[in-house]
C-alpha atoms as a PDB file:
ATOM      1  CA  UNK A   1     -57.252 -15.905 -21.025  1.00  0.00           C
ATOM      2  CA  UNK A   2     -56.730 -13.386 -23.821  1.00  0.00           C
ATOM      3  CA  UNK A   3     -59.326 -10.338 -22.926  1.00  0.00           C
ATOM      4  CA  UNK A   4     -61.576  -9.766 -25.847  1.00  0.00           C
ATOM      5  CA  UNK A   5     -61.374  -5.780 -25.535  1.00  0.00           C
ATOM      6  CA  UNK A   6     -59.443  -3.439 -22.747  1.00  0.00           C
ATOM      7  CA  UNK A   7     -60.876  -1.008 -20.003  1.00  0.00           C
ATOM      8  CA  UNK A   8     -59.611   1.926 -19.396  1.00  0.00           C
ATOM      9  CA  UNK A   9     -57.871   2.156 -16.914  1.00  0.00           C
ATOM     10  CA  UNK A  10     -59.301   4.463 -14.054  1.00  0.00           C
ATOM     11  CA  UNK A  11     -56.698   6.275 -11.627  1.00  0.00           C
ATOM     12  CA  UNK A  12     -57.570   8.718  -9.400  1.00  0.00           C
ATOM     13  CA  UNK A  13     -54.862  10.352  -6.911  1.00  0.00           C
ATOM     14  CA  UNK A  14     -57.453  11.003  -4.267  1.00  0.00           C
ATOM     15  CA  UNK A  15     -54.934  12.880  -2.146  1.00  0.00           C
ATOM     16  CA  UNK A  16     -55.735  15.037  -4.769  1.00  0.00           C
ATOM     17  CA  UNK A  17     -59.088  14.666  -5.169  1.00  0.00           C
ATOM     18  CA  UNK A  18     -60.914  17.870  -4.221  1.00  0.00           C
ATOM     19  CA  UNK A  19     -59.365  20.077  -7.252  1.00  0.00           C
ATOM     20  CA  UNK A  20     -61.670  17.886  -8.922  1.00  0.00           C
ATOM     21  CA  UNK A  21     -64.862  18.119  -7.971  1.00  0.00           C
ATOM     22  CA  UNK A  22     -65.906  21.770  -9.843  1.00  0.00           C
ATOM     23  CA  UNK A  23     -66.760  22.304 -13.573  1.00  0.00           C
ATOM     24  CA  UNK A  24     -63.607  23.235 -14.642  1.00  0.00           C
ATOM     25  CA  UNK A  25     -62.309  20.097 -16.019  1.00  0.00           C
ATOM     26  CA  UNK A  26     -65.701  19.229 -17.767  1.00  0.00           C
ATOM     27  CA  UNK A  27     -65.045  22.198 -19.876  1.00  0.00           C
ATOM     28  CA  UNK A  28     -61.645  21.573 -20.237  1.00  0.00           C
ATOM     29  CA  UNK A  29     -62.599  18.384 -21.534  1.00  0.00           C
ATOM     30  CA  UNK A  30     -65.589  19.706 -23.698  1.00  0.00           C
ATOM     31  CA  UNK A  31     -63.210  22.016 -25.412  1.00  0.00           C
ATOM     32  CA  UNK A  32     -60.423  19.428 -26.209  1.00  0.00           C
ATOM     33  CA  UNK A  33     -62.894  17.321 -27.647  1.00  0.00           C
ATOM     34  CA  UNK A  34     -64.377  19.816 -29.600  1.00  0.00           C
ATOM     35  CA  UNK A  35     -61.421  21.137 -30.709  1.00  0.00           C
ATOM     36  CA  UNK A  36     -60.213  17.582 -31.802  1.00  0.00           C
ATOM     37  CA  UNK A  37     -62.814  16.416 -34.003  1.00  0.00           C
ATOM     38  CA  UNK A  38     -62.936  20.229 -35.805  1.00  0.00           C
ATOM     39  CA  UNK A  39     -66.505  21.507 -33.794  1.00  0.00           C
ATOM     40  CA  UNK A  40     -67.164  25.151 -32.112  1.00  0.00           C
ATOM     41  CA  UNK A  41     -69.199  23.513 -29.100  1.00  0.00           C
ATOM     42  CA  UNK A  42     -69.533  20.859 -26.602  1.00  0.00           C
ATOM     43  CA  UNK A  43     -72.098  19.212 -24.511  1.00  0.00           C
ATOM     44  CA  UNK A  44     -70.872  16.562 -21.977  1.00  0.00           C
ATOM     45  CA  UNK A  45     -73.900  14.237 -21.278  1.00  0.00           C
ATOM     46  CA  UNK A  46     -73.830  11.272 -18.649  1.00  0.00           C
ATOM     47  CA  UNK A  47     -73.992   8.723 -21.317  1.00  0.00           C
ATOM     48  CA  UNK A  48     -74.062   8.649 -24.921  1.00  0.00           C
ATOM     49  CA  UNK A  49     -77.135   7.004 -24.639  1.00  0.00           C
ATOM     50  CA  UNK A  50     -78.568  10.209 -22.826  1.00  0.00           C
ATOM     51  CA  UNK A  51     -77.396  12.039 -25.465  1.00  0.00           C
ATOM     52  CA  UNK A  52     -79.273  10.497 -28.366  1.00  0.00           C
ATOM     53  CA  UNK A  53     -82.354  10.765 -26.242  1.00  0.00           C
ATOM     54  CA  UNK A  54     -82.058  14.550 -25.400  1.00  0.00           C
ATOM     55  CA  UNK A  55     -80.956  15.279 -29.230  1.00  0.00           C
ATOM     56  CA  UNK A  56     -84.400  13.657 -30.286  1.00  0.00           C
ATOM     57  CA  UNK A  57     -86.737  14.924 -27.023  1.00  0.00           C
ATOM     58  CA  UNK A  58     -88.982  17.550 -27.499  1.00  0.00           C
ATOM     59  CA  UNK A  59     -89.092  16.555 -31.513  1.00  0.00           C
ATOM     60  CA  UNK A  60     -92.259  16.195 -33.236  1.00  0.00           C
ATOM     61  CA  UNK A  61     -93.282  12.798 -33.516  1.00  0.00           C
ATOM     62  CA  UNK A  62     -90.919  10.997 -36.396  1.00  0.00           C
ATOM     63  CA  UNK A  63     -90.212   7.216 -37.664  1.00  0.00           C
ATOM     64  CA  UNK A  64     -86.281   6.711 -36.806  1.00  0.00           C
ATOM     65  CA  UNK A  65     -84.601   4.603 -39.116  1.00  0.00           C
ATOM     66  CA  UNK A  66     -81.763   2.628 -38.046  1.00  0.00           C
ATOM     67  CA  UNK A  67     -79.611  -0.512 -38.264  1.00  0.00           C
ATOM     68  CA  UNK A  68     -81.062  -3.220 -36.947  1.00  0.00           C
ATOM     69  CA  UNK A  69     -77.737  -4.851 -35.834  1.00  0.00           C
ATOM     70  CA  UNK A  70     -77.139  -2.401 -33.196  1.00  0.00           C
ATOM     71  CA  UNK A  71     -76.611  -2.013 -29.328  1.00  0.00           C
ATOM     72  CA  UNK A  72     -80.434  -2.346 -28.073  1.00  0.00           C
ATOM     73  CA  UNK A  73     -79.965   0.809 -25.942  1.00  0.00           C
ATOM     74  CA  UNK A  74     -79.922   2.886 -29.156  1.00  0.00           C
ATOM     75  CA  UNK A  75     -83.939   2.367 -29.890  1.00  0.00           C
ATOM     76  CA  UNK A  76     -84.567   2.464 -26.282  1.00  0.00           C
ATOM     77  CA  UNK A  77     -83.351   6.070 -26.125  1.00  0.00           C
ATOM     78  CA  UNK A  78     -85.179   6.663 -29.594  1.00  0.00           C
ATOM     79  CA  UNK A  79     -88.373   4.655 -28.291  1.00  0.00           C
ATOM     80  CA  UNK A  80     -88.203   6.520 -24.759  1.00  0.00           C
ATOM     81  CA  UNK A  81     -87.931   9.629 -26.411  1.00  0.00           C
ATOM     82  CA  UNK A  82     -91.378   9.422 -28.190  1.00  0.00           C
ATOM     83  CA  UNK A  83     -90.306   8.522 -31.492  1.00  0.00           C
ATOM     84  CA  UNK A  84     -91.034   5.248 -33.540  1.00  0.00           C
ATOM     85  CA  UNK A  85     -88.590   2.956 -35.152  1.00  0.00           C
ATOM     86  CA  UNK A  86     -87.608   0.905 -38.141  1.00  0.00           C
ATOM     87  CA  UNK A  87     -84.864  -0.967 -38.837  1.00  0.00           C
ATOM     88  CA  UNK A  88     -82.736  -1.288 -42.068  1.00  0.00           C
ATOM     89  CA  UNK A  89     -80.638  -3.738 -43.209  1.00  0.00           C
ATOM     90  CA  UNK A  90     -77.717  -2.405 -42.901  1.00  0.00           C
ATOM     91  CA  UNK A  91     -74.297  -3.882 -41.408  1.00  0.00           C
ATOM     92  CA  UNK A  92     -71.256  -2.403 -42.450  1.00  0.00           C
ATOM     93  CA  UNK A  93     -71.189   0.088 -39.681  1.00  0.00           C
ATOM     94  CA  UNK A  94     -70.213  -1.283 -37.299  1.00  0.00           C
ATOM     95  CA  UNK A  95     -67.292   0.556 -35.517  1.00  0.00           C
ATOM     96  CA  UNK A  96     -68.021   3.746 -37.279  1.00  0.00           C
ATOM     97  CA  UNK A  97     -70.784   6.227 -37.338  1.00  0.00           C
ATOM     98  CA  UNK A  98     -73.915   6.443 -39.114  1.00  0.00           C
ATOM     99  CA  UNK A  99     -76.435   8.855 -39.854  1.00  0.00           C
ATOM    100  CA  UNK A 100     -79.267   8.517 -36.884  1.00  0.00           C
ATOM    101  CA  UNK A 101     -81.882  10.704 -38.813  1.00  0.00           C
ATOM    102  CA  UNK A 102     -82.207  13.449 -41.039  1.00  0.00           C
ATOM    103  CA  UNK A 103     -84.805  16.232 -39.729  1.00  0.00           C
ATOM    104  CA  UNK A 104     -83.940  17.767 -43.156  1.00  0.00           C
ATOM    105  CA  UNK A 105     -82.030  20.941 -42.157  1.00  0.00           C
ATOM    106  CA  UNK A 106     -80.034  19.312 -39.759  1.00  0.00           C
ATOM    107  CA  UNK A 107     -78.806  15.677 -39.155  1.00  0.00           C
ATOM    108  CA  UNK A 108     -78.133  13.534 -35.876  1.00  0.00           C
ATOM    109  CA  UNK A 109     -74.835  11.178 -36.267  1.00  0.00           C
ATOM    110  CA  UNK A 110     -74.472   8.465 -33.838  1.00  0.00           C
ATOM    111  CA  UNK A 111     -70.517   8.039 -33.238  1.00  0.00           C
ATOM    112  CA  UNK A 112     -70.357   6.299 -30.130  1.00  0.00           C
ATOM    113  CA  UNK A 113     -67.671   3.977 -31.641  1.00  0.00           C
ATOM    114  CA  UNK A 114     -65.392   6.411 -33.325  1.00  0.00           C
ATOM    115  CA  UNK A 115     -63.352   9.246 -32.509  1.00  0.00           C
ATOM    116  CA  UNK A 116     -61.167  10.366 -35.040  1.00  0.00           C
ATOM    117  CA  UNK A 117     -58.935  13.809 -35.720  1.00  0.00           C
ATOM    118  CA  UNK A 118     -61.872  16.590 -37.705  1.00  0.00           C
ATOM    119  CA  UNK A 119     -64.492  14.146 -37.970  1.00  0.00           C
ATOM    120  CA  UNK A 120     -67.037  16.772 -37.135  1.00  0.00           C
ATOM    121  CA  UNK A 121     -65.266  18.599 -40.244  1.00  0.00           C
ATOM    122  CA  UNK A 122     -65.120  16.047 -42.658  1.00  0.00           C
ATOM    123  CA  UNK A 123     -69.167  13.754 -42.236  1.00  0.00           C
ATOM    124  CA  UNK A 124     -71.287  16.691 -40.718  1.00  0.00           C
ATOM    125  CA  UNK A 125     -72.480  20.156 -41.427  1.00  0.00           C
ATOM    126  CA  UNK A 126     -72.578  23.493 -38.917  1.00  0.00           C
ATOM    127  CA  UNK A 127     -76.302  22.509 -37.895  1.00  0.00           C
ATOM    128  CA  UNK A 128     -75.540  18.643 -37.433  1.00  0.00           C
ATOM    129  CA  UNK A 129     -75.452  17.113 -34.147  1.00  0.00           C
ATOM    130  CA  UNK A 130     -72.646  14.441 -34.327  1.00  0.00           C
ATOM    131  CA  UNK A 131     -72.854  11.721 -30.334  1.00  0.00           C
ATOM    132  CA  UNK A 132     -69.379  10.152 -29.097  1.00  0.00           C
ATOM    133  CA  UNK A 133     -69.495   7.891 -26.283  1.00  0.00           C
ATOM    134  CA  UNK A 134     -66.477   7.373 -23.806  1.00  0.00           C
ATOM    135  CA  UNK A 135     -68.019   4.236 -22.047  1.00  0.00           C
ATOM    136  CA  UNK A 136     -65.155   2.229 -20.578  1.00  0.00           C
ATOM    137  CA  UNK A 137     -64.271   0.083 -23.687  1.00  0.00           C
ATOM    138  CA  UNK A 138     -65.043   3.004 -25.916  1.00  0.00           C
ATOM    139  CA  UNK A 139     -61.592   4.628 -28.195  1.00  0.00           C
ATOM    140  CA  UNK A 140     -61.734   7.273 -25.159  1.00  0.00           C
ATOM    141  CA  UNK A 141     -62.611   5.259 -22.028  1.00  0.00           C
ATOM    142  CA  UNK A 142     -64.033   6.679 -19.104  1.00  0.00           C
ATOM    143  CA  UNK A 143     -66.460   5.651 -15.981  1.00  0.00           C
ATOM    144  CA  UNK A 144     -68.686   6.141 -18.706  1.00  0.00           C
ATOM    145  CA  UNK A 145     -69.835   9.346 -20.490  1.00  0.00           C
ATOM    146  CA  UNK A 146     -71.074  11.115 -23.672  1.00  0.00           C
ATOM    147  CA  UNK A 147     -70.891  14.439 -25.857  1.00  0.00           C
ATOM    148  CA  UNK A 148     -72.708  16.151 -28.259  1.00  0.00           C
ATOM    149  CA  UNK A 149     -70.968  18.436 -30.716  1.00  0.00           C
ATOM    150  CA  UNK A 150     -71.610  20.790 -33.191  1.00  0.00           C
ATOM    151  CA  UNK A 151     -71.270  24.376 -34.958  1.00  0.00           C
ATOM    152  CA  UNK A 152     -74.567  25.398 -33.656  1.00  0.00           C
ATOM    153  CA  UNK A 153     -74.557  27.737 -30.418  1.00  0.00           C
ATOM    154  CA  UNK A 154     -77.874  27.762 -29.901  1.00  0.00           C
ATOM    155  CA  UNK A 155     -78.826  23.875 -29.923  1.00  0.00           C
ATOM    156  CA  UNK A 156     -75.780  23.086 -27.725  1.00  0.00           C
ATOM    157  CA  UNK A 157     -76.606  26.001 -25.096  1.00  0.00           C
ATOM    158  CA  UNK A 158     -80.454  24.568 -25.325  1.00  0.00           C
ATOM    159  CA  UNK A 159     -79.150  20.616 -24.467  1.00  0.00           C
ATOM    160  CA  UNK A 160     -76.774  21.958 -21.842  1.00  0.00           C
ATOM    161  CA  UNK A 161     -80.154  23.550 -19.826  1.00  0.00           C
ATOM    162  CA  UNK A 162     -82.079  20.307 -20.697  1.00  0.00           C
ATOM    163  CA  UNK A 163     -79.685  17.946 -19.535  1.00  0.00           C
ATOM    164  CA  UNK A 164     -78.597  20.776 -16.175  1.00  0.00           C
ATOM    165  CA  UNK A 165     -82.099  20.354 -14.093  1.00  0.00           C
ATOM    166  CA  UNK A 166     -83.549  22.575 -16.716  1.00  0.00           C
ATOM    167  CA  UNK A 167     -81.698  25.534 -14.893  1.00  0.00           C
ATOM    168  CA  UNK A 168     -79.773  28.268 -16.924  1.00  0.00           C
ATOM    169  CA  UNK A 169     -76.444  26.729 -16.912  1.00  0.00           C
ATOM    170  CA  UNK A 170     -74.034  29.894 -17.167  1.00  0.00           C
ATOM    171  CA  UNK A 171     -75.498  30.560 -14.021  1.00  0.00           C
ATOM    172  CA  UNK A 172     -73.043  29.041 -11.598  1.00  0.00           C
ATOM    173  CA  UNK A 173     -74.630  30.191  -8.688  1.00  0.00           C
ATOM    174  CA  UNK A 174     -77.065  28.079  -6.009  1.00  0.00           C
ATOM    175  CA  UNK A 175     -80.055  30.218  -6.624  1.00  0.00           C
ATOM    176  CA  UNK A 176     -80.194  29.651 -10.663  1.00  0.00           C
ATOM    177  CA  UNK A 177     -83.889  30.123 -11.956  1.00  0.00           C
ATOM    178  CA  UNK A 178     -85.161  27.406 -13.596  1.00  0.00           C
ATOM    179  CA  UNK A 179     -86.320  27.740 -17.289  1.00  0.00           C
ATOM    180  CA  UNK A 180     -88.088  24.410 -18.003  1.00  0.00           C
ATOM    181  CA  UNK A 181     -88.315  20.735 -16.863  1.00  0.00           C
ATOM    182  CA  UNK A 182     -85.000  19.122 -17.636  1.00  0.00           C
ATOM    183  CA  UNK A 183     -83.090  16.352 -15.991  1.00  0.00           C
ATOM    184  CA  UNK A 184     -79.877  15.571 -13.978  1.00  0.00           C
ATOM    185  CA  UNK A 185     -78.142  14.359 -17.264  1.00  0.00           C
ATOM    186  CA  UNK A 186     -74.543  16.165 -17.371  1.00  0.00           C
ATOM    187  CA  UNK A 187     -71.035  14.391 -17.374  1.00  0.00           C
ATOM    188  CA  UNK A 188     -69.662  14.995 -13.736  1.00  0.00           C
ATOM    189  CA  UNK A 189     -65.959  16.129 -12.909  1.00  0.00           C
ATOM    190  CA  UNK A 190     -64.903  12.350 -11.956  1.00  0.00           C
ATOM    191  CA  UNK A 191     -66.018  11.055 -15.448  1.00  0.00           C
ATOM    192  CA  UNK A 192     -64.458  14.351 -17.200  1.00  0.00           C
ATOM    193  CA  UNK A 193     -61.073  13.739 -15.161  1.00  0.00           C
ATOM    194  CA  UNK A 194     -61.133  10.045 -16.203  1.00  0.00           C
ATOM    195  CA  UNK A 195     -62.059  10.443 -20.122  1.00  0.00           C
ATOM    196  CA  UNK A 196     -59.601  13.501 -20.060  1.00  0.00           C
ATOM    197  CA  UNK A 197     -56.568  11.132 -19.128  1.00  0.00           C
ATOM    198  CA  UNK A 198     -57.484   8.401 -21.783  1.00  0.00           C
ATOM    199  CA  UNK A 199     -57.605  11.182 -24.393  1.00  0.00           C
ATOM    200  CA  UNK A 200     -54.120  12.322 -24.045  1.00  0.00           C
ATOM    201  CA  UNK A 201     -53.319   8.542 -24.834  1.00  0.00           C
ATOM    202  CA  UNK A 202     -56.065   8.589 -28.008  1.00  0.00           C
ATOM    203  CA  UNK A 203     -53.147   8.784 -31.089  1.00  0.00           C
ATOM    204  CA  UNK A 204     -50.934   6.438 -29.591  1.00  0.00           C
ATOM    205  CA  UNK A 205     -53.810   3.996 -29.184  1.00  0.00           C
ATOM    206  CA  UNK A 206     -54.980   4.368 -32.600  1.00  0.00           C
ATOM    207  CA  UNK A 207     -51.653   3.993 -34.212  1.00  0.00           C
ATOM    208  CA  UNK A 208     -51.423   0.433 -32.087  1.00  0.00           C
ATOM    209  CA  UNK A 209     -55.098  -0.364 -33.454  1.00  0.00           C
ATOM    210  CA  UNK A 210     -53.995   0.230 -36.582  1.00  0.00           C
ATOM    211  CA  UNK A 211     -51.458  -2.019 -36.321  1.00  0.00           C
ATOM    212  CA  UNK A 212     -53.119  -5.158 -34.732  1.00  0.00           C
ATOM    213  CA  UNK A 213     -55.419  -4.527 -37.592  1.00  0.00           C
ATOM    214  CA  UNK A 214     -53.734  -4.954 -40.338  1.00  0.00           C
ATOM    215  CA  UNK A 215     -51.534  -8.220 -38.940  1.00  0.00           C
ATOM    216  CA  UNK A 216     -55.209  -9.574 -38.499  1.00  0.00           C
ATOM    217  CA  UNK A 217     -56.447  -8.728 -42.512  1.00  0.00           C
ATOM    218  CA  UNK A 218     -53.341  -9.971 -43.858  1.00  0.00           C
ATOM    219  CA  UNK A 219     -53.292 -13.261 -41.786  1.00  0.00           C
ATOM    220  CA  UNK A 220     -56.979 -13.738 -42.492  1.00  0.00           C
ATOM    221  CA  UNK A 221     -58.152 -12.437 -46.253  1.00  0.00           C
ATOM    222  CA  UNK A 222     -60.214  -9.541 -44.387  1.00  0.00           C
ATOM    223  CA  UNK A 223     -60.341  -6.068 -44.879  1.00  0.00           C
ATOM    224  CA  UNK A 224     -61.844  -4.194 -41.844  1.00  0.00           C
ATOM    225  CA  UNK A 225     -61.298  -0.295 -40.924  1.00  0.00           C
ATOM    226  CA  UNK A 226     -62.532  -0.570 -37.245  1.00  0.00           C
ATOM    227  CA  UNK A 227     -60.692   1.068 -34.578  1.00  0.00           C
ATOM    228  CA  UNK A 228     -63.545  -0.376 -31.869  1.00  0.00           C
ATOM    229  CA  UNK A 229     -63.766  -3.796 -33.092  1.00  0.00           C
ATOM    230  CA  UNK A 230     -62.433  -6.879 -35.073  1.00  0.00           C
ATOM    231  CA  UNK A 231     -65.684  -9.226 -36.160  1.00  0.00           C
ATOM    232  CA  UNK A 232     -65.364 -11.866 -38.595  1.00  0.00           C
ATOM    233  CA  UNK A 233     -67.621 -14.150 -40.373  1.00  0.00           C
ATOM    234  CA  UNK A 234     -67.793 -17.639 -39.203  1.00  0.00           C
ATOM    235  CA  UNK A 235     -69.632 -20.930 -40.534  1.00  0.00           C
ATOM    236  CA  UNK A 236     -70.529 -22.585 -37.040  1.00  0.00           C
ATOM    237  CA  UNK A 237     -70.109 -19.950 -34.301  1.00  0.00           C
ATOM    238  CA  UNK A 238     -70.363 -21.785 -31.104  1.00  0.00           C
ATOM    239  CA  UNK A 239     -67.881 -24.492 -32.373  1.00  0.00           C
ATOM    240  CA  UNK A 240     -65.500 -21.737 -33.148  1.00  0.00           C
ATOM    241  CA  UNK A 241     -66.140 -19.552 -30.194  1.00  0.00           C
ATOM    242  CA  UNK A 242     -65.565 -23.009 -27.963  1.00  0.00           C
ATOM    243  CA  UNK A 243     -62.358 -24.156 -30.130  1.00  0.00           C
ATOM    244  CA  UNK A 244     -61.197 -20.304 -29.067  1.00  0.00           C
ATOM    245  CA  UNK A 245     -61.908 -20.806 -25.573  1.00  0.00           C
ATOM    246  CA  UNK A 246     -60.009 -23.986 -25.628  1.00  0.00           C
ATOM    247  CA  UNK A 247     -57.407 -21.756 -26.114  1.00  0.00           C
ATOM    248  CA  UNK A 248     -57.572 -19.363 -24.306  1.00  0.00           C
ATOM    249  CA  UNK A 249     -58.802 -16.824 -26.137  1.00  0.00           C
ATOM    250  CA  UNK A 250     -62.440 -14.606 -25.191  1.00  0.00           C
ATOM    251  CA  UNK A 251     -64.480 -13.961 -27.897  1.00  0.00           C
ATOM    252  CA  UNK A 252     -67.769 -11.984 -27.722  1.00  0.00           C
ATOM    253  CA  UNK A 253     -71.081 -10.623 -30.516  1.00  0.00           C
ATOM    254  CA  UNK A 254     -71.239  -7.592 -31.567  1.00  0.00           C
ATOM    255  CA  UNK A 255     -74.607  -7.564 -32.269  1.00  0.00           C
ATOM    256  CA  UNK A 256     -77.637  -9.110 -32.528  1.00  0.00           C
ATOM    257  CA  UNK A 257     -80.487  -8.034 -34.663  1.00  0.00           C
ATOM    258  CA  UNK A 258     -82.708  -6.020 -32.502  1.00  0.00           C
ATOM    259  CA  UNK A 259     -85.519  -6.205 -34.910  1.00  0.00           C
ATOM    260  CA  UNK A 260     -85.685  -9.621 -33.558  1.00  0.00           C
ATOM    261  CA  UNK A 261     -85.903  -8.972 -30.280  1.00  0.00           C
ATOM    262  CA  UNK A 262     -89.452  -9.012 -29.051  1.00  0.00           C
ATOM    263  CA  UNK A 263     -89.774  -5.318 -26.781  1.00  0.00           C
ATOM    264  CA  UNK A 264     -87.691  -3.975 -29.673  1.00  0.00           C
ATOM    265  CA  UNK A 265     -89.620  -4.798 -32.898  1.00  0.00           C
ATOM    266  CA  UNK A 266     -91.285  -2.212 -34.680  1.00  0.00           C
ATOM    267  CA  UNK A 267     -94.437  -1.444 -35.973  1.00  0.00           C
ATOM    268  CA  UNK A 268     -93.228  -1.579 -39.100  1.00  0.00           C
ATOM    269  CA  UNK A 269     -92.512  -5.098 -40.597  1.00  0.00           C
ATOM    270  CA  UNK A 270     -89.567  -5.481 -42.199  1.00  0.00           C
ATOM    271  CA  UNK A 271     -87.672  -8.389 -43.772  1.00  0.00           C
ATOM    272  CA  UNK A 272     -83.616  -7.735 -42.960  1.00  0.00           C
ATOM    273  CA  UNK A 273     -82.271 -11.089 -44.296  1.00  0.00           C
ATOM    274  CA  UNK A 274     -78.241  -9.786 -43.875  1.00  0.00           C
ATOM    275  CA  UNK A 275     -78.849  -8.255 -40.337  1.00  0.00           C
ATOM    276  CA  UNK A 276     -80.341 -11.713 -39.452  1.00  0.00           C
ATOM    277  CA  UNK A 277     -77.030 -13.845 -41.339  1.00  0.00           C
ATOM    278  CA  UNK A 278     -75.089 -11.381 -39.560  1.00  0.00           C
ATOM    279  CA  UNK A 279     -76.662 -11.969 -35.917  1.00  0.00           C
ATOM    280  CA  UNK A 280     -76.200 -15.328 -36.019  1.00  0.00           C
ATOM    281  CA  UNK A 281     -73.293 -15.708 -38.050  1.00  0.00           C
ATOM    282  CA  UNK A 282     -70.344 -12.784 -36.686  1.00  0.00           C
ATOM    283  CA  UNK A 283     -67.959 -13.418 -33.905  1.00  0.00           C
ATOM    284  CA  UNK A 284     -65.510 -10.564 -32.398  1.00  0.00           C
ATOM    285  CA  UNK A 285     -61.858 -11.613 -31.497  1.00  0.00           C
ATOM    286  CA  UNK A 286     -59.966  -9.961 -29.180  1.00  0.00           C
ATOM    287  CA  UNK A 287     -58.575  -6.462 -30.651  1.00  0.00           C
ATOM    288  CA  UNK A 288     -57.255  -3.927 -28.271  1.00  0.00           C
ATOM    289  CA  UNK A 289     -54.413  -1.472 -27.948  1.00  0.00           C
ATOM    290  CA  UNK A 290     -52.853  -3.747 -24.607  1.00  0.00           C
ATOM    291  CA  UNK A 291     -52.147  -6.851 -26.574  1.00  0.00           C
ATOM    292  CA  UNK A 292     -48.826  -8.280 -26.504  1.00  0.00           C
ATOM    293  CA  UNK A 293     -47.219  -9.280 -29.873  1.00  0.00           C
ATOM    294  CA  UNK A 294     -46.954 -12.883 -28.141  1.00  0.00           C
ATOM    295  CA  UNK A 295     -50.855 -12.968 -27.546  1.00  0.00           C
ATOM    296  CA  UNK A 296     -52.019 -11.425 -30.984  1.00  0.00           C
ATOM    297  CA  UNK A 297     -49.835 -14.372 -32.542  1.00  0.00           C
ATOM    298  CA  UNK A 298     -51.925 -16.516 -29.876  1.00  0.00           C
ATOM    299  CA  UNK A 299     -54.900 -15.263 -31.091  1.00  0.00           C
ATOM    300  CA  UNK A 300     -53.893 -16.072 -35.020  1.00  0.00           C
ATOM    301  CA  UNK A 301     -53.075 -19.412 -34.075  1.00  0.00           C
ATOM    302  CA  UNK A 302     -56.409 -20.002 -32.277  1.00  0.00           C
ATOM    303  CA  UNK A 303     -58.377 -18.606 -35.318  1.00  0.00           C
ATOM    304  CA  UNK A 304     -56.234 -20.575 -37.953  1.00  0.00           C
ATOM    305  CA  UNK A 305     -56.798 -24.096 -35.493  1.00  0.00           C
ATOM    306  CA  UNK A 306     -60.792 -22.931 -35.841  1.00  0.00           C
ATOM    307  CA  UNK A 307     -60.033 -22.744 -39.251  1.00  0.00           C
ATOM    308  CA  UNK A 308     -63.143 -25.282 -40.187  1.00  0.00           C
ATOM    309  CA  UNK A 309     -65.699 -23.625 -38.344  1.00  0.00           C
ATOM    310  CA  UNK A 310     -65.072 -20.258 -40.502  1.00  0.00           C
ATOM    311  CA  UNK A 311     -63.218 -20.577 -43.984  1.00  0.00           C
END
């Protein structure tokens, strides 16, 4: 069976291990990232999901607008975090990042599915708050993991307490004063050491997701950018999904409309006609950077022999 996306790989020498367990390498890996996406500062959270509920906690009470096709765990944080949503009908961005909401002088960018060289530089401002994620499948893998980066010392040094017990994190000591209720929230030296290794592999992944997609928009009329995934458009997609798995090939759905979903829908109704075509119409193929050249032609063929279910 052709995998529909790869994990990371996670390899630990623990003969080794001990070097690892201090705050070192979470730094080290704060300022790598940092430094790769064109931001002065770093906060490692335990999940990208964490972080989009500590960049909105403590915010006055606000409606957050957002894609309704969308991993559910995204208004969960938002909802969890005392905030309101509403969705929009919006489905192009998929597999890139999107403004989360605008507080006016400052903006909160949700890019938990791409990773790219001065992206900090070139879609947000000094005051911005721009999320990465390096779950396991993510464009840098890890046991899972998230950051928050930006140009702005203070709001950085203010999540690091929040998500550090509340305690006053320069403090490395184990009689640091607390300075108000926070939670245990930070990326540990395990995930740090993992996510680190997968970085140093991050340009020659992209270059081979590069590659796989373009074979895939010549071969089918398409023209996606998406380093994270490859969805397509399909006509009848349990036929095609089953013709796929016929041979041998995993597919998967990247995503259904939340606004659907009953402990998700908001207060606010809202009619989202091409988030609800989309839900029930878009099926992801297998696109990642492990692929053989034999199985990516495997994959062609099994699209092109599903040809009537999505042409």
């Amino acid at each position: 069976m052709i995998k529909l996306m790869h994990v990371n790989d996670y390899l630990i020498d623990t003969s080794n291990f001990r070097p690892l367990l201090n705050d070192k390498i979470v730094e080290e890996f704060e300022q790598e990232i940092a430094e790769y996406v064109g931001a002065k500062y770093a906060c490692s959270i335990h999940s990208a999901t964490m972080a989009i509920f500590l960049s909105l906690f403590e915010k006055d009470k606000q409606t957050i607008t957002m894609p309704s096709i969308i991993p559910p765990v995204v208004p969960n944080a938002v909802l969890t975090s005392g905030h309101d949503v509403k969705y929009k009908d919006d489905v192009e961005w998929v597999g890139h990042s999107y403004t989360l909401h605008d507080f006016g002088d400052y903006k909160i960018i949700d890019s938990a599915q791409q990773l790219d060289k001065d992206q900090f530089i070139n879609q947000a401002n000094d005051q911005d708050l721009m999320i990465f994620s390096f779950y396991p499948t993510k464009p840098v893998g890890s046991i899972d993991g998230g950051m928050i980066v930006s140009n702005d010392k203070s709001k950085i040094n203010h999540l690091k307490t929040l998500s550090r017990y509340g305690t006053n994190f320069e403090d490395n000591s184990w009689d640091r004063k607390f300075v108000l209720p926070g939670w245990k929230m930070y990326m540990n030296s395990v995930q740090a050491y993992v996510a680190l290794q997968n970085f140093n592999k991050l340009e020659s992944k992209a270059h081979r997701f590069d590659q796989i997609r373009e074979i895939y928009n010549n071969e089918f009329g398409l023209s996606n950018t998406s380093r994270h995934l490859y969805r397509m458009r399909v006509k009848d997609r349990e036929s095609f999904m089953s013709s796929m798995s016929d041979s041998g090939i995993q597919c998967g759905i990247h995503y259904r409309s939340v606004h659907e979903i009953d402990c998700y829908k908001s207060k606010i109704k809202t009619d989202l006609p091409l988030s609800v075509i989309e839900s029930e119409t878009t099926v992801s193929i297998p696109f990642h950077e492990m692929m053989t050249d034999d199985e990516i032609l495997q994959v062609i063929k099994g699209v092109k022999n599903a040809e009537t279910f999505w042409r």
